[in-house]
C-alpha atoms as a PDB file:
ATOM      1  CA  UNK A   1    -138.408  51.407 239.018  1.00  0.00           C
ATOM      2  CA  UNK A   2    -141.897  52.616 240.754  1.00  0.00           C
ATOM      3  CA  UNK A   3    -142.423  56.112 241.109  1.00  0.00           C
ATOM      4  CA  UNK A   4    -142.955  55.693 244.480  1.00  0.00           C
ATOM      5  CA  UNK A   5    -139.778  53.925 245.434  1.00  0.00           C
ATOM      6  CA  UNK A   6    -137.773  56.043 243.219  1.00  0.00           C
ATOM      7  CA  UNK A   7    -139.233  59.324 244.911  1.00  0.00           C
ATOM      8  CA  UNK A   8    -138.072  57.698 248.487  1.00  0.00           C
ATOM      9  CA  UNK A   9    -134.869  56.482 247.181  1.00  0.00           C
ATOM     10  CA  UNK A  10    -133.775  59.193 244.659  1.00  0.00           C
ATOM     11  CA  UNK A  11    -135.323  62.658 246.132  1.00  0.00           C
ATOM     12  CA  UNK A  12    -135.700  62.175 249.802  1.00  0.00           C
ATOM     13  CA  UNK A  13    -133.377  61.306 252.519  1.00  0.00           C
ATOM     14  CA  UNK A  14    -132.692  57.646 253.810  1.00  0.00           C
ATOM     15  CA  UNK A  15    -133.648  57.047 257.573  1.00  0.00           C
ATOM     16  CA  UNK A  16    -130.206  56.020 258.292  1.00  0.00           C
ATOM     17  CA  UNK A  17    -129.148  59.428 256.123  1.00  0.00           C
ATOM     18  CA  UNK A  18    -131.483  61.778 258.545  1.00  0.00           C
ATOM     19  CA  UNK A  19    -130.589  60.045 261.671  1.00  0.00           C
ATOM     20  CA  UNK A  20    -126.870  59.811 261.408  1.00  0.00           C
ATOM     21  CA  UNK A  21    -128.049  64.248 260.722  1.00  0.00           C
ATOM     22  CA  UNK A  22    -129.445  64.283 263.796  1.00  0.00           C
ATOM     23  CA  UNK A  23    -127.661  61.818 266.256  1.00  0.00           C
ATOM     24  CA  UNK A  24    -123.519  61.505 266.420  1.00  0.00           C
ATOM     25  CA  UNK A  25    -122.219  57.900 267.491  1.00  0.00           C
ATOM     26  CA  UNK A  26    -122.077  59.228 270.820  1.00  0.00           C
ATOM     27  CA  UNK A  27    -125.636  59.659 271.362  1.00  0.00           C
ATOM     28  CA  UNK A  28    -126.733  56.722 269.783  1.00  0.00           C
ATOM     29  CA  UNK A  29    -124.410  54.865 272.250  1.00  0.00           C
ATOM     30  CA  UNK A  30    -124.986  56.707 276.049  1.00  0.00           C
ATOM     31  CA  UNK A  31    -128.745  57.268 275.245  1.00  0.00           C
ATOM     32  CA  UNK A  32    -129.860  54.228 273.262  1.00  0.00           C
ATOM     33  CA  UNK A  33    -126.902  51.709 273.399  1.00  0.00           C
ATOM     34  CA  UNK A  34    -126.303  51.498 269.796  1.00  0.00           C
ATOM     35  CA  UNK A  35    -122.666  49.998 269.187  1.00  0.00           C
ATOM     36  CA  UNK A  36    -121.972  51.032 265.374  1.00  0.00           C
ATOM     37  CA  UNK A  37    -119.871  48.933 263.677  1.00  0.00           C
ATOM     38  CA  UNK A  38    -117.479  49.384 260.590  1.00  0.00           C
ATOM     39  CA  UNK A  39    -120.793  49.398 258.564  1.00  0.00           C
ATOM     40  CA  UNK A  40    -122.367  51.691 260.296  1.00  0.00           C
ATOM     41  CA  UNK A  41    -125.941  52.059 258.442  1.00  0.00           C
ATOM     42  CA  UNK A  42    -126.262  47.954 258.432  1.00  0.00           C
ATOM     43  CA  UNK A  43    -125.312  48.121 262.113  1.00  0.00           C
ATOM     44  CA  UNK A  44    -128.215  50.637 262.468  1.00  0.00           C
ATOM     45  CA  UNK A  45    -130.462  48.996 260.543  1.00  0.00           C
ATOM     46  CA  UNK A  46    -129.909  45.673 262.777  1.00  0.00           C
ATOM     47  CA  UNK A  47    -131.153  47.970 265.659  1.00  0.00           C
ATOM     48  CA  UNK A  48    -134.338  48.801 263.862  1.00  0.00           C
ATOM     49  CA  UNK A  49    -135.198  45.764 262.747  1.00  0.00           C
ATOM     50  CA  UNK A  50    -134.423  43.764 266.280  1.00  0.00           C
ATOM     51  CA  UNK A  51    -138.028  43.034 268.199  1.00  0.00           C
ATOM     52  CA  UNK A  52    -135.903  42.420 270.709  1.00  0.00           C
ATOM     53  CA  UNK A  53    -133.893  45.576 271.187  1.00  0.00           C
ATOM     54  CA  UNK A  54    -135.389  46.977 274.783  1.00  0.00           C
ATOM     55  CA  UNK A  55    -135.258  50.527 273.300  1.00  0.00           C
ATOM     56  CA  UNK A  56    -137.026  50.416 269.652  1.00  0.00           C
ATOM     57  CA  UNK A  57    -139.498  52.689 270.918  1.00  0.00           C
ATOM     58  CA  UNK A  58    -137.902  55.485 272.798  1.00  0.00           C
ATOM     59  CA  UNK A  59    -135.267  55.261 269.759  1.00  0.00           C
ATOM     60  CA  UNK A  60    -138.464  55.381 267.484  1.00  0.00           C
ATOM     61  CA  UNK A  61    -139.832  58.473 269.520  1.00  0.00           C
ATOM     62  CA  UNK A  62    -136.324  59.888 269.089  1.00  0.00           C
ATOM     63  CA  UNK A  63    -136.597  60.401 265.250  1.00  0.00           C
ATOM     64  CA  UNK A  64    -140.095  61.171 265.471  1.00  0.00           C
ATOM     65  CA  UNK A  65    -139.628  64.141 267.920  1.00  0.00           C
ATOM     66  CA  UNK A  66    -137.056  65.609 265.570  1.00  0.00           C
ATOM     67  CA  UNK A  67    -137.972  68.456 263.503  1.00  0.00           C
ATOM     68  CA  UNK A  68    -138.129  66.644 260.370  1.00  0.00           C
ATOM     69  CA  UNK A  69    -140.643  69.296 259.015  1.00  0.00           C
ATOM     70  CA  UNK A  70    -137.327  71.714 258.755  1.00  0.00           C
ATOM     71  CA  UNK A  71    -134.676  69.649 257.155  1.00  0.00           C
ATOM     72  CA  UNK A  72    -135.062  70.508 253.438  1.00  0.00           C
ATOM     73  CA  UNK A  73    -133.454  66.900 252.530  1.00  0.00           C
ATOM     74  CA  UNK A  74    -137.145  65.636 254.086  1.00  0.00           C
ATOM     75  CA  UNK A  75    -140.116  65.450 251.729  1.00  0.00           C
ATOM     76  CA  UNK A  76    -143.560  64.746 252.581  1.00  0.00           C
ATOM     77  CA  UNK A  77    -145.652  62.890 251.089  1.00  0.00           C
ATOM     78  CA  UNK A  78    -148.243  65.647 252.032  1.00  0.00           C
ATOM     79  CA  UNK A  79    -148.253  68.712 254.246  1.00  0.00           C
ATOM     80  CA  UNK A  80    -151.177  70.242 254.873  1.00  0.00           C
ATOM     81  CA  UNK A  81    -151.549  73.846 257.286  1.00  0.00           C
ATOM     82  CA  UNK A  82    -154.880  75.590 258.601  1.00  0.00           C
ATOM     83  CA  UNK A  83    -154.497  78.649 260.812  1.00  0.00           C
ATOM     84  CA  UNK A  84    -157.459  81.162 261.135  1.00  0.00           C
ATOM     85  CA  UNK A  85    -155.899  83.969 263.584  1.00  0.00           C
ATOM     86  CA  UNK A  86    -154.300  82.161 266.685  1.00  0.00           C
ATOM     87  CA  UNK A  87    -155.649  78.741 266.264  1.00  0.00           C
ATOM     88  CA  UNK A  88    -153.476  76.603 263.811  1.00  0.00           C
ATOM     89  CA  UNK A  89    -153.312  73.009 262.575  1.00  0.00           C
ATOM     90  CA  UNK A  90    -151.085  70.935 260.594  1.00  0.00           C
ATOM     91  CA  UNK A  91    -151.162  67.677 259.259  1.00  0.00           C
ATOM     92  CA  UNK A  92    -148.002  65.807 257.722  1.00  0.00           C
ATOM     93  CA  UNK A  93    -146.953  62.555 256.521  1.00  0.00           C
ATOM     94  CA  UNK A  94    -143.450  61.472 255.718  1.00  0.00           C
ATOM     95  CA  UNK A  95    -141.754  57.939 254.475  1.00  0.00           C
ATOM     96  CA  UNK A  96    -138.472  56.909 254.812  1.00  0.00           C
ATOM     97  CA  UNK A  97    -136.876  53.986 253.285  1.00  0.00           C
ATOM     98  CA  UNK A  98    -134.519  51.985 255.314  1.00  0.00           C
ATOM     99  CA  UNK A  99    -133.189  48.790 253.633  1.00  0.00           C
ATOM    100  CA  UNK A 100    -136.233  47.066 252.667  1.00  0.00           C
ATOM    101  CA  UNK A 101    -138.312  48.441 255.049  1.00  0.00           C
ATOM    102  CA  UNK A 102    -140.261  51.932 255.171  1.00  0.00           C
ATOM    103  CA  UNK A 103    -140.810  53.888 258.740  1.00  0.00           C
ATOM    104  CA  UNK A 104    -143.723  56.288 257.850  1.00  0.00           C
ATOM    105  CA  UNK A 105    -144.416  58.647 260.617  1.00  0.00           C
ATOM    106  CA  UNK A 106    -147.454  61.181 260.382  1.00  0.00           C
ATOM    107  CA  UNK A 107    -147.124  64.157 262.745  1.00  0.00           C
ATOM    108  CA  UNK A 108    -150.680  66.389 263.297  1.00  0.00           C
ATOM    109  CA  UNK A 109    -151.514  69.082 265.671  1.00  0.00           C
ATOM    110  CA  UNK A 110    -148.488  67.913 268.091  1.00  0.00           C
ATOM    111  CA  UNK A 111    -149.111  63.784 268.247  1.00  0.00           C
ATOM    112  CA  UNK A 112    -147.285  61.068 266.128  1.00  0.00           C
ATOM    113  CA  UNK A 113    -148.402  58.428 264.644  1.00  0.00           C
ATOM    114  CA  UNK A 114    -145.640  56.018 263.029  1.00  0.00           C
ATOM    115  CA  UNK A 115    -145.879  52.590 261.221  1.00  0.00           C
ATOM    116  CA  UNK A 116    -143.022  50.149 260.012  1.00  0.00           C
ATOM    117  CA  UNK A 117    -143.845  48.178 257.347  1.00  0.00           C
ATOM    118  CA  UNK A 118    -141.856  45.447 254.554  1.00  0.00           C
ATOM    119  CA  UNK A 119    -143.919  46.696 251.994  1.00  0.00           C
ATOM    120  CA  UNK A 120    -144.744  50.218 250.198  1.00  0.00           C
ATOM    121  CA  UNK A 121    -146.880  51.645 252.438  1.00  0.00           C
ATOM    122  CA  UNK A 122    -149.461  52.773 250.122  1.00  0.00           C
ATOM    123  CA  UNK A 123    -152.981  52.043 252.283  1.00  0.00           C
ATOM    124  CA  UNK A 124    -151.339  53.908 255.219  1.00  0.00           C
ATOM    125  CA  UNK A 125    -150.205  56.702 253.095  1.00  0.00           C
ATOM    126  CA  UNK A 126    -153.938  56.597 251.719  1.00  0.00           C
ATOM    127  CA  UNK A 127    -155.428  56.136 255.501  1.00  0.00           C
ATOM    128  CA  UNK A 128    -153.698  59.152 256.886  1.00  0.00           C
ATOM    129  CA  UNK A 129    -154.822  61.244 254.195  1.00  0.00           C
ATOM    130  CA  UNK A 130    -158.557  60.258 254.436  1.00  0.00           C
ATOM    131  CA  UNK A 131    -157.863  61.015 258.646  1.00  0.00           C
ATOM    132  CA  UNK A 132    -156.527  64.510 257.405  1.00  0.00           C
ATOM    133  CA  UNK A 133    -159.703  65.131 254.816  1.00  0.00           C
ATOM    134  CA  UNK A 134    -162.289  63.923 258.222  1.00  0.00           C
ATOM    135  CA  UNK A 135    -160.313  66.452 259.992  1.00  0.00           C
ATOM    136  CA  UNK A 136    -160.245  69.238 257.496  1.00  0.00           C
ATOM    137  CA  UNK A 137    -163.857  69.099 256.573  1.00  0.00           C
ATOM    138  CA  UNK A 138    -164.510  70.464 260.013  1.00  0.00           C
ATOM    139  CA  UNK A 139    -161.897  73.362 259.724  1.00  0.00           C
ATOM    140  CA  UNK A 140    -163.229  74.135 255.948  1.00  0.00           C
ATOM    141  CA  UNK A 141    -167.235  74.111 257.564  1.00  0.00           C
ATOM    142  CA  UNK A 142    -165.865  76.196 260.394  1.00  0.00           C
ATOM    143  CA  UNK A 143    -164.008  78.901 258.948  1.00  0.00           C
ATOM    144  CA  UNK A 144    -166.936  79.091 256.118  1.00  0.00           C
ATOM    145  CA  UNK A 145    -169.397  79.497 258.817  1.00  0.00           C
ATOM    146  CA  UNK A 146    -167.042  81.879 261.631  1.00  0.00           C
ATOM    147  CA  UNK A 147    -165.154  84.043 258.565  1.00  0.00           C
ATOM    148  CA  UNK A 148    -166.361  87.338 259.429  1.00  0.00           C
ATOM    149  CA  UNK A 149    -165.266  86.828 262.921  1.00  0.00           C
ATOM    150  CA  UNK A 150    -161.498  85.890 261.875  1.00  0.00           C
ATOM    151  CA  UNK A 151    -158.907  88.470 260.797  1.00  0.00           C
ATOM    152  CA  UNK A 152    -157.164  86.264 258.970  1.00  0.00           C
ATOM    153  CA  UNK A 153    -157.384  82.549 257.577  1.00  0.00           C
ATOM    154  CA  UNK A 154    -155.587  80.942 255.600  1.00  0.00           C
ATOM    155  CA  UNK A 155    -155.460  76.731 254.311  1.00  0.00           C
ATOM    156  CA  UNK A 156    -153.315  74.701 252.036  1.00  0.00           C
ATOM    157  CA  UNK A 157    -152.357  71.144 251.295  1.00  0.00           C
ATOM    158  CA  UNK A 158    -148.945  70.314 249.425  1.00  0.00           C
ATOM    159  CA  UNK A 159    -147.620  67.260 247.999  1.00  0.00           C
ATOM    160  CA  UNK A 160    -143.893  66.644 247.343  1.00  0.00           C
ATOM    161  CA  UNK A 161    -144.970  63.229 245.567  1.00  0.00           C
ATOM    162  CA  UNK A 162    -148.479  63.449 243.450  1.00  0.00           C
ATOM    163  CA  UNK A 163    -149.783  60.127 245.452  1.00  0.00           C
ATOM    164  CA  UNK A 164    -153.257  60.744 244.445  1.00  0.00           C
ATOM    165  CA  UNK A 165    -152.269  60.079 240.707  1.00  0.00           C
ATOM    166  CA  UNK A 166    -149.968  56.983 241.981  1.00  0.00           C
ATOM    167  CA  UNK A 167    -152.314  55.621 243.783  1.00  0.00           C
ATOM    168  CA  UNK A 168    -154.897  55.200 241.233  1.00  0.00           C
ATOM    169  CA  UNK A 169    -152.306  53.824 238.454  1.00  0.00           C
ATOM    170  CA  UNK A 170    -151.943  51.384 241.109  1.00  0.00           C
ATOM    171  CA  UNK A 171    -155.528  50.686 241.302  1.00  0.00           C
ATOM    172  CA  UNK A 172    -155.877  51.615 244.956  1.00  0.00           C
ATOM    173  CA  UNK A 173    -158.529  54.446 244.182  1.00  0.00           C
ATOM    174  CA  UNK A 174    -160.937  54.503 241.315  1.00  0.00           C
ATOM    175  CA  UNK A 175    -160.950  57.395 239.415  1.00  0.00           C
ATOM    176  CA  UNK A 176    -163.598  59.106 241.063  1.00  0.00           C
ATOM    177  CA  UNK A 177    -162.074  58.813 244.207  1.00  0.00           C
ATOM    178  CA  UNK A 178    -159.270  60.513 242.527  1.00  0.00           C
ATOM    179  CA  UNK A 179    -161.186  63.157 241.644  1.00  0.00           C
ATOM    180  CA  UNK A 180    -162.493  63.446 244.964  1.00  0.00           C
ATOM    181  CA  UNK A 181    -159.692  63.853 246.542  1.00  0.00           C
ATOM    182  CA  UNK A 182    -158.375  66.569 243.688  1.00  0.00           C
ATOM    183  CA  UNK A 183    -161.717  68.634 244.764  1.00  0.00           C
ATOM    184  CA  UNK A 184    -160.340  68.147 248.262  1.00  0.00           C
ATOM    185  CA  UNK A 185    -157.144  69.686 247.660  1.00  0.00           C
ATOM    186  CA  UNK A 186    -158.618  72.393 245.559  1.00  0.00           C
ATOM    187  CA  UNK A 187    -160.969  73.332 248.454  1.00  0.00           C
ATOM    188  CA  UNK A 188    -158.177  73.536 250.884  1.00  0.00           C
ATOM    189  CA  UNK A 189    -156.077  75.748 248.621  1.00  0.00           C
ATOM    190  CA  UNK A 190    -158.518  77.864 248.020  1.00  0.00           C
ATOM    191  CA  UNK A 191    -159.371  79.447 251.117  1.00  0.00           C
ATOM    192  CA  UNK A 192    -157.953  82.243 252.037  1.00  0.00           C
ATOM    193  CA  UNK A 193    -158.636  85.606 253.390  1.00  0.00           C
ATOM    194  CA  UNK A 194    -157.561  88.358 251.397  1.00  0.00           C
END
């Protein structure tokens, strides 16, 4: 089996897993007019596949605005934090595998971003993460260049799954790209104030 899919089958939490966590059959049914049947995650699933269901999105916004970063069944693909006294960002991406399909959802500095997809979504995993290094170059230059006016600072980037390494056995980064993005990481979790 694929790393990848085994990570998001065996050591993370199905969508239909997390939402039946977070939403009995009596929300799903006054505020989003899901009807469960006897098989009630291919009765979901139905739901989230439909283009025609009127309320994919909100129901989509729904899981999204759930605090997904504090279930410990959740894993992220990456999770990344900055904070340098009161100002704080955070950048994290997490997959879920439902049926065939993945939701990926990417939550930063309070927005969402989510994408559905038939296939692995390996070039969105990859595009978020070179969003969070654009956004993260500008944190690292400005706590380098504002670090004596800061009481405290602190960065780090974690990875539940080692995508970097996956991604290049896959051939979607060359090895120097790889490590790039290792010299990334090591930058971020490096910087610290003591």
């Amino acid at each position: 089996m694929d790393s990848f899919e085994k990570f998001l089958s065996e050591e993370n939490i199905s969508l239909v897993d997390y939402i039946f966590k977070i939403a009995d059959d009596k929300i799903l049914k006054d505020e989003f007019q899901i009807t469960l049947g006897e098989d009630k995650e291919k009765s979901l699933l139905s739901y989230l596949l439909d283009e025609s269901y009127s309320l994919k999105d909100e129901f989509t916004e729904f899981i999204m605005s759930s605090d997904i970063e504090e279930d410990g069944n959740v894993k992220a693909i990456f999770s990344c934090d900055c904070s340098a006294d009161s100002h704080g960002y955070s950048n994290s991406l997490y997959v879920f595998k439902f049926g065939n399909h993945y939701l990926s959802i990417n939550k930063y500095h309070g927005e969402r971003q989510f994408d559905i997809s038939n296939d692995l979504p390996i070039t969105y995993c990859l595009d978020r993460y070179n969003d969070l290094i654009e956004h993260m170059e500008y944190e690292v230059e400005s706590i380098r260049e504002n670090k004596a006016f800061f009481q405290s600072y602190s960065m780090g980037i974690e990875w539940d799954f080692d995508f970097i390494n996956y991604a290049k056995e896959k051939g979607f980064i060359t090895k120097k790209e790889m490590s790039d993005y290792r010299a990334f990481d090591n930058t971020i979790n490096c910087i610290n104030s003591d």
